[in-house]
Protein backbone atom coordinates (compact mmCIF):
# COMPACT_ATOMS: atom_id res chain seq x y z
CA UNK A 1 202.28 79.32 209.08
CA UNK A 2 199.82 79.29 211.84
CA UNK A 3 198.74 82.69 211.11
CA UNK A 4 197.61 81.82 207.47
CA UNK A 5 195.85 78.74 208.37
CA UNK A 6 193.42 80.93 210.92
CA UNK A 7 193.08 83.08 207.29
CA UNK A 8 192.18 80.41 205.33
CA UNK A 9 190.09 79.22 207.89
CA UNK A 10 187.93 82.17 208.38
CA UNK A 11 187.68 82.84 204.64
CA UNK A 12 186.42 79.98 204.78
CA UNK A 13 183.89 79.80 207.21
CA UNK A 14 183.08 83.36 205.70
CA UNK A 15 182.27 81.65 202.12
CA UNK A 16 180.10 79.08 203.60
CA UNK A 17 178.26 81.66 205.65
CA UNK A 18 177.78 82.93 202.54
CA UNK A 19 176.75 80.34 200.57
CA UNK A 20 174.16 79.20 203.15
CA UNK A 21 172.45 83.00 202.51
CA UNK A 22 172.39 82.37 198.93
CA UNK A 23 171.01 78.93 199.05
CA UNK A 24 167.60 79.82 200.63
CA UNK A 25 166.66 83.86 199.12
CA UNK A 26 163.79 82.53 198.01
CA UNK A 27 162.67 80.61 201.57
CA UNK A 28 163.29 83.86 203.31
CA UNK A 29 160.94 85.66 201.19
CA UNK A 30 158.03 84.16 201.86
CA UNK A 31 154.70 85.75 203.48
CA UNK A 32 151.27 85.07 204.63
CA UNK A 33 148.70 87.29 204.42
CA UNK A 34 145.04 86.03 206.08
CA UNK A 35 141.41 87.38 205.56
CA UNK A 36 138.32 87.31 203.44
CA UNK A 37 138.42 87.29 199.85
CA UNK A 38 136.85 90.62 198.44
CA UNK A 39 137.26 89.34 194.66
CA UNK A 40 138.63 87.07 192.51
CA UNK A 41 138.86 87.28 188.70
CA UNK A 42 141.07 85.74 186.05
CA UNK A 43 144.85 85.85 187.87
CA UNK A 44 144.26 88.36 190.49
CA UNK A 45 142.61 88.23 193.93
CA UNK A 46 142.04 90.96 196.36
CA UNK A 47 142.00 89.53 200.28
CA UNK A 48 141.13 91.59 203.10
CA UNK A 49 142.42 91.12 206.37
CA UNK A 50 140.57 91.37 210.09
CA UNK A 51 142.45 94.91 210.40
CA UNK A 52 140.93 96.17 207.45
CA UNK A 53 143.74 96.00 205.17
CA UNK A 54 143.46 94.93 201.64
CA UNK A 55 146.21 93.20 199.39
CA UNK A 56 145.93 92.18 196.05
CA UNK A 57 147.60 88.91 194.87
CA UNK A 58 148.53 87.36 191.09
CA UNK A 59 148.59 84.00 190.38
CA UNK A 60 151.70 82.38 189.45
CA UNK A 61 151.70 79.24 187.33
CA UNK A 62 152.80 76.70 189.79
CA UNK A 63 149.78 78.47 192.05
CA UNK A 64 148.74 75.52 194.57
CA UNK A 65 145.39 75.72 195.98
CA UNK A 66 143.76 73.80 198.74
CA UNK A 67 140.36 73.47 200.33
CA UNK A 68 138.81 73.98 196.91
CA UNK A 69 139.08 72.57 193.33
CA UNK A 70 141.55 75.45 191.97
CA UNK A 71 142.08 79.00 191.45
CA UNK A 72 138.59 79.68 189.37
CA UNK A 73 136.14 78.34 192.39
CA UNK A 74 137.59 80.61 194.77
CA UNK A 75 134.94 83.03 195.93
CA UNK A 76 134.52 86.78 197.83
CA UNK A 77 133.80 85.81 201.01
CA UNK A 78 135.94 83.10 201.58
CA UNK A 79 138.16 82.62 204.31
CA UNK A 80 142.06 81.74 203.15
CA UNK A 81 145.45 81.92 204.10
CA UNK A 82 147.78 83.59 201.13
CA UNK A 83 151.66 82.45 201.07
CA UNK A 84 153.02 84.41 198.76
CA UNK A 85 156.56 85.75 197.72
CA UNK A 86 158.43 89.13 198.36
CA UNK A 87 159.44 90.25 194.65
CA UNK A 88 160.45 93.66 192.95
CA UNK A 89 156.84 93.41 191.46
CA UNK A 90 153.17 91.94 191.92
CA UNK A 91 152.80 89.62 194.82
CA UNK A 92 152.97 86.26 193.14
CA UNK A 93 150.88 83.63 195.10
CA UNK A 94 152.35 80.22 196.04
CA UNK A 95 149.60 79.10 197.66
CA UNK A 96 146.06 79.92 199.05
CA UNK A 97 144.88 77.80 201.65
CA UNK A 98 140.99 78.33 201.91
CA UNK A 99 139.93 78.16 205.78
CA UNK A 100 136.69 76.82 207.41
CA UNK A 101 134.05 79.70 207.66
CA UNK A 102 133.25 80.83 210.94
CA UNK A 103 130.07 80.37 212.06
């Protein structure tokens, strides 16, 4: 009888392991990605970082962003902070966070 209550028990601490994983995919997923916008158009903006690296972002429609008055006045050459999430496809921006220049 002992024996099969240490089962159960790890079973289930094993199915609330698991459930904790599965809770959260989508917290876990989330990057940032900071640097000078090189363009922005329509849904897409290209931002490239110190290093030299470019990315290319979409926005999503619950897009947030802050430091200006939305998606259409952001502007190549601006400074900004990208949080965006980790999908099969196009990065899909949750947020853009536009920086103070440095001057």
């Amino acid at each position: 009888m002992e024996r099969m209550n240490a089962a159960l028990r790890g079973v289930a601490l094993g199915l609330s392991c698991l459930l904790l994983v599965l809770a959260h995919p989508a917290q876990a997923q989330v990057r940032e990605f900071n640097g000078t916008v090189v363009s922005a158009s329509g849904s897409t903006l290209a931002v490239q970082s110190r290093r030299g690296e470019t990315l290319t972002f979409t926005k999503g429609p619950s897009t947030r962003v802050e430091g200006k008055s939305g998606w259409g006045a952001l502007a190549a050459g601006d400074r900004v902070l990208v949080r965006w999430q980790l999908q099969g496809g196009p990065r899909v921006v949750q947020s853009v966070v536009v920086l103070p220049s440095r001057n």
